[in-house]
C-alpha atoms as a PDB file:
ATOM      1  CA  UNK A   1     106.144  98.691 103.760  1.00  0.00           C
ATOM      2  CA  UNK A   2     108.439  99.123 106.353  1.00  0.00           C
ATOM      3  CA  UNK A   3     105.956 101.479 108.320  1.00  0.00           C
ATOM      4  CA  UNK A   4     103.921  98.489 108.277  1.00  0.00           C
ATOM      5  CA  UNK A   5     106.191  95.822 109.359  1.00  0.00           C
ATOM      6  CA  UNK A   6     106.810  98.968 112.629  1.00  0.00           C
ATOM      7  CA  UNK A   7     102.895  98.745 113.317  1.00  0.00           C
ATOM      8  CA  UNK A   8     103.364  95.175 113.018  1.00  0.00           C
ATOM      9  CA  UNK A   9     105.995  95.311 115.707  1.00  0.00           C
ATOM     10  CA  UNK A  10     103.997  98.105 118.094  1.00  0.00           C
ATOM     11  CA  UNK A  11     100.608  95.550 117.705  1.00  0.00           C
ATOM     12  CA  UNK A  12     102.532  92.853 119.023  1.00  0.00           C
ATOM     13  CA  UNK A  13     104.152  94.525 122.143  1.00  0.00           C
ATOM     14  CA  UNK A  14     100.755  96.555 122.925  1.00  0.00           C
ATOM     15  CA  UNK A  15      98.964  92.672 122.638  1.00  0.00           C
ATOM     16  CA  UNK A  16     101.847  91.930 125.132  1.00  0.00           C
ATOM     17  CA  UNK A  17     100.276  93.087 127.788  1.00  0.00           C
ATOM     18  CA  UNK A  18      97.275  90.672 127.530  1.00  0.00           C
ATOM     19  CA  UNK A  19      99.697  87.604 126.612  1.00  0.00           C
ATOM     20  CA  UNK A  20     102.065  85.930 124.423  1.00  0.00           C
ATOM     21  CA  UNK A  21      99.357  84.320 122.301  1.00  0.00           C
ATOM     22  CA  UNK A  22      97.701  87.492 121.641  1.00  0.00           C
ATOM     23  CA  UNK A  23     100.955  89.452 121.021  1.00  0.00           C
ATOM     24  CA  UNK A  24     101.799  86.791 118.236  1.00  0.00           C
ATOM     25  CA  UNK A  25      98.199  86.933 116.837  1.00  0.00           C
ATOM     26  CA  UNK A  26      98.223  90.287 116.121  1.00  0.00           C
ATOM     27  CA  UNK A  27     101.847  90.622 115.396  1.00  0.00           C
ATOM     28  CA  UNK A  28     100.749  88.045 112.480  1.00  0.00           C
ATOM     29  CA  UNK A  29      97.496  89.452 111.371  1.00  0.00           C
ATOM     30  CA  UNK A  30      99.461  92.913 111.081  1.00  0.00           C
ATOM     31  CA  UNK A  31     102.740  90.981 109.208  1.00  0.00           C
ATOM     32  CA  UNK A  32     100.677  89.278 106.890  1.00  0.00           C
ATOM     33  CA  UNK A  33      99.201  92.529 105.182  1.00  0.00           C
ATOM     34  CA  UNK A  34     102.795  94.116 104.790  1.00  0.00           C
ATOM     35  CA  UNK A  35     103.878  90.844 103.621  1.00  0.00           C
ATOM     36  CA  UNK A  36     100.813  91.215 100.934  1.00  0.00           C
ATOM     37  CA  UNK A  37     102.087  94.484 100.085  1.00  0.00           C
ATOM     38  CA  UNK A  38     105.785  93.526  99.317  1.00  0.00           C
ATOM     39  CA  UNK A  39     104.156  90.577  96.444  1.00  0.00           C
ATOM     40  CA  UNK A  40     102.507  93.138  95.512  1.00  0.00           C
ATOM     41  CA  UNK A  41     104.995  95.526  94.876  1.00  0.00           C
ATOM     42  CA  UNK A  42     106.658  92.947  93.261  1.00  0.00           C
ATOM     43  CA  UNK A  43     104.442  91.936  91.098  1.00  0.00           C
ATOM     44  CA  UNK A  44     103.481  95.456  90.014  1.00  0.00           C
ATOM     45  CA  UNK A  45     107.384  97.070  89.093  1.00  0.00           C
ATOM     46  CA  UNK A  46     108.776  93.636  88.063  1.00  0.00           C
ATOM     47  CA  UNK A  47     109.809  95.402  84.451  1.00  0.00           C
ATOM     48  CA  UNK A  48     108.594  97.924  81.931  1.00  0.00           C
ATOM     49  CA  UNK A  49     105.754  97.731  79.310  1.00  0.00           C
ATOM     50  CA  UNK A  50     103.109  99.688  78.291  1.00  0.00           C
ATOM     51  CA  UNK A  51      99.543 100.895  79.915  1.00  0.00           C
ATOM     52  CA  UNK A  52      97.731  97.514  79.578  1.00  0.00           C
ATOM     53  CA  UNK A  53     100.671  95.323  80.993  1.00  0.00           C
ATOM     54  CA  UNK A  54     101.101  97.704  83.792  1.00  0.00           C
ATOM     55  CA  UNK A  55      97.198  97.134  84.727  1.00  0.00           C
ATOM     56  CA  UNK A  56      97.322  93.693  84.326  1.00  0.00           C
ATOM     57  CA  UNK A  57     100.148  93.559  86.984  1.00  0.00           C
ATOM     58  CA  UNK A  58      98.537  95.608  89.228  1.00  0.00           C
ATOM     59  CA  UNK A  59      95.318  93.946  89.126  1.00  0.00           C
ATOM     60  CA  UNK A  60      97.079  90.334  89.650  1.00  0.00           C
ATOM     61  CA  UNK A  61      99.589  91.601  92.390  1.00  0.00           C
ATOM     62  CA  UNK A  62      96.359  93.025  94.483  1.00  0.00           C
ATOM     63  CA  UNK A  63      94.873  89.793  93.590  1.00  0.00           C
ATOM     64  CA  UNK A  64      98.228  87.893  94.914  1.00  0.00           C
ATOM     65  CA  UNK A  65      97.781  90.333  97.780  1.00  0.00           C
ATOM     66  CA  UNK A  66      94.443  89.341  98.596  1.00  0.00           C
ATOM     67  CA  UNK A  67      94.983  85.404  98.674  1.00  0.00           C
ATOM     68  CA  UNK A  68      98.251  86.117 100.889  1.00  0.00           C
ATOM     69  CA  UNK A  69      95.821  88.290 103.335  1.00  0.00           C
ATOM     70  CA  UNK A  70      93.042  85.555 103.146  1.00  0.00           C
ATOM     71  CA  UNK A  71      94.873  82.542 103.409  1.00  0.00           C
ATOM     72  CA  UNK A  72      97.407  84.072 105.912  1.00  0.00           C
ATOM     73  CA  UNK A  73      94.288  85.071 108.250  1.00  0.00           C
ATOM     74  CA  UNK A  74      92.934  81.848 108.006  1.00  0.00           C
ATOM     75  CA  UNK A  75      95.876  80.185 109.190  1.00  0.00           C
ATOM     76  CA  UNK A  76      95.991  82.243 112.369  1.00  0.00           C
ATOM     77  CA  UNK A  77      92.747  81.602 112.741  1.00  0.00           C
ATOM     78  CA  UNK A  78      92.014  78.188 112.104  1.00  0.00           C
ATOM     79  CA  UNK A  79      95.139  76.294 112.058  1.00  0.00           C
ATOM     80  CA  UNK A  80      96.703  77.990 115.028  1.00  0.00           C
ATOM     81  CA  UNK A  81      93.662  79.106 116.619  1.00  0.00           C
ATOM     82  CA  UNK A  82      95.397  82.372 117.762  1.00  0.00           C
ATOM     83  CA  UNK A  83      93.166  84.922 119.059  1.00  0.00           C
ATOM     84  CA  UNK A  84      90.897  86.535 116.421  1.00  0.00           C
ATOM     85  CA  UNK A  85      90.438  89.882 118.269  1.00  0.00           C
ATOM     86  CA  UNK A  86      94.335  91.045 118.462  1.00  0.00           C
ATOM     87  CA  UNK A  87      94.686  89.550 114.421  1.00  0.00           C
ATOM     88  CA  UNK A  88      91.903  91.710 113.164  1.00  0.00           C
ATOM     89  CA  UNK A  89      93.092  94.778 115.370  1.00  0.00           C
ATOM     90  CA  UNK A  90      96.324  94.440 114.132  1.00  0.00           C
ATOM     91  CA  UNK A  91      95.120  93.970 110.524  1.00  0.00           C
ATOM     92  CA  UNK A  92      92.966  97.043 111.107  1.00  0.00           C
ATOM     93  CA  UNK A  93      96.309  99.039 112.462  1.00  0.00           C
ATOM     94  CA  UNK A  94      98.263  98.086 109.507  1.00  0.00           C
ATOM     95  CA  UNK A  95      95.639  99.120 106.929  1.00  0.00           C
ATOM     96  CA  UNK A  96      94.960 102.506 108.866  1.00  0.00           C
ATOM     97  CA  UNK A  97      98.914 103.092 107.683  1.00  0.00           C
ATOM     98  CA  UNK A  98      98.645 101.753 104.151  1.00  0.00           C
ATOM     99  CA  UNK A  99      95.737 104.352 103.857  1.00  0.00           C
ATOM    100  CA  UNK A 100      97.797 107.495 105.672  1.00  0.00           C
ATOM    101  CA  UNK A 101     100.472 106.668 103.712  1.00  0.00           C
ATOM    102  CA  UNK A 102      98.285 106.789 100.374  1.00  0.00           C
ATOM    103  CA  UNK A 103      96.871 110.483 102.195  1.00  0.00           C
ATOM    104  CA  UNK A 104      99.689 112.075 102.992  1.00  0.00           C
ATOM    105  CA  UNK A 105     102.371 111.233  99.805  1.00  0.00           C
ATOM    106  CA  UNK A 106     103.211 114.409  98.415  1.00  0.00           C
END
């Protein structure tokens, strides 16, 4: 996660060149996946149990995940009316590390 919340940081200051609205957009759009992540975690190693708990954690956290990504892009989107290239690009950027990370774990 914090890998993430660094592309989240490097999004933002590359989108700095093009302005401060599109350095916050896709500082956001990257933020709100790691911020998905951490429920997620969460959720998922909140306490022991057996095979069937465990899955039903997971499969609510990436649910909680999913609403938090969702909701959080409409927001920047919608409500704010941020830029919706740099949001996606930096929701792209984070997900290309969530995936790496997943690749290259021992």
């Amino acid at each position: 996660m914090l890998l993430q919340l660094a592309v989240a940081l490097l999004a933002g200051l590359v989108f700095l060149v093009l302005g401060r609205r599109e350095a916050i957009s896709a500082a956001a759009g990257a933020a709100i996946v790691a911020l998905g992540t951490a429920l997620m975690s969460a959720r998922f190693f909140s306490g022991l149990g057996g095979a069937g708990l465990a899955f039903s954690r997971l499969l609510t956290g990436m649910l909680l995940k999913w609403i938090v990504i969702v909701g959080g892009l409409t927001m920047i989107l919608v409500q704010y009316k941020l830029p919706p290239l740099a949001a996606i690009t930096g929701l792209v950027a984070v997900y290309a590390v969530y995936l790496l990370a997943f690749r290259f774990k021992g």
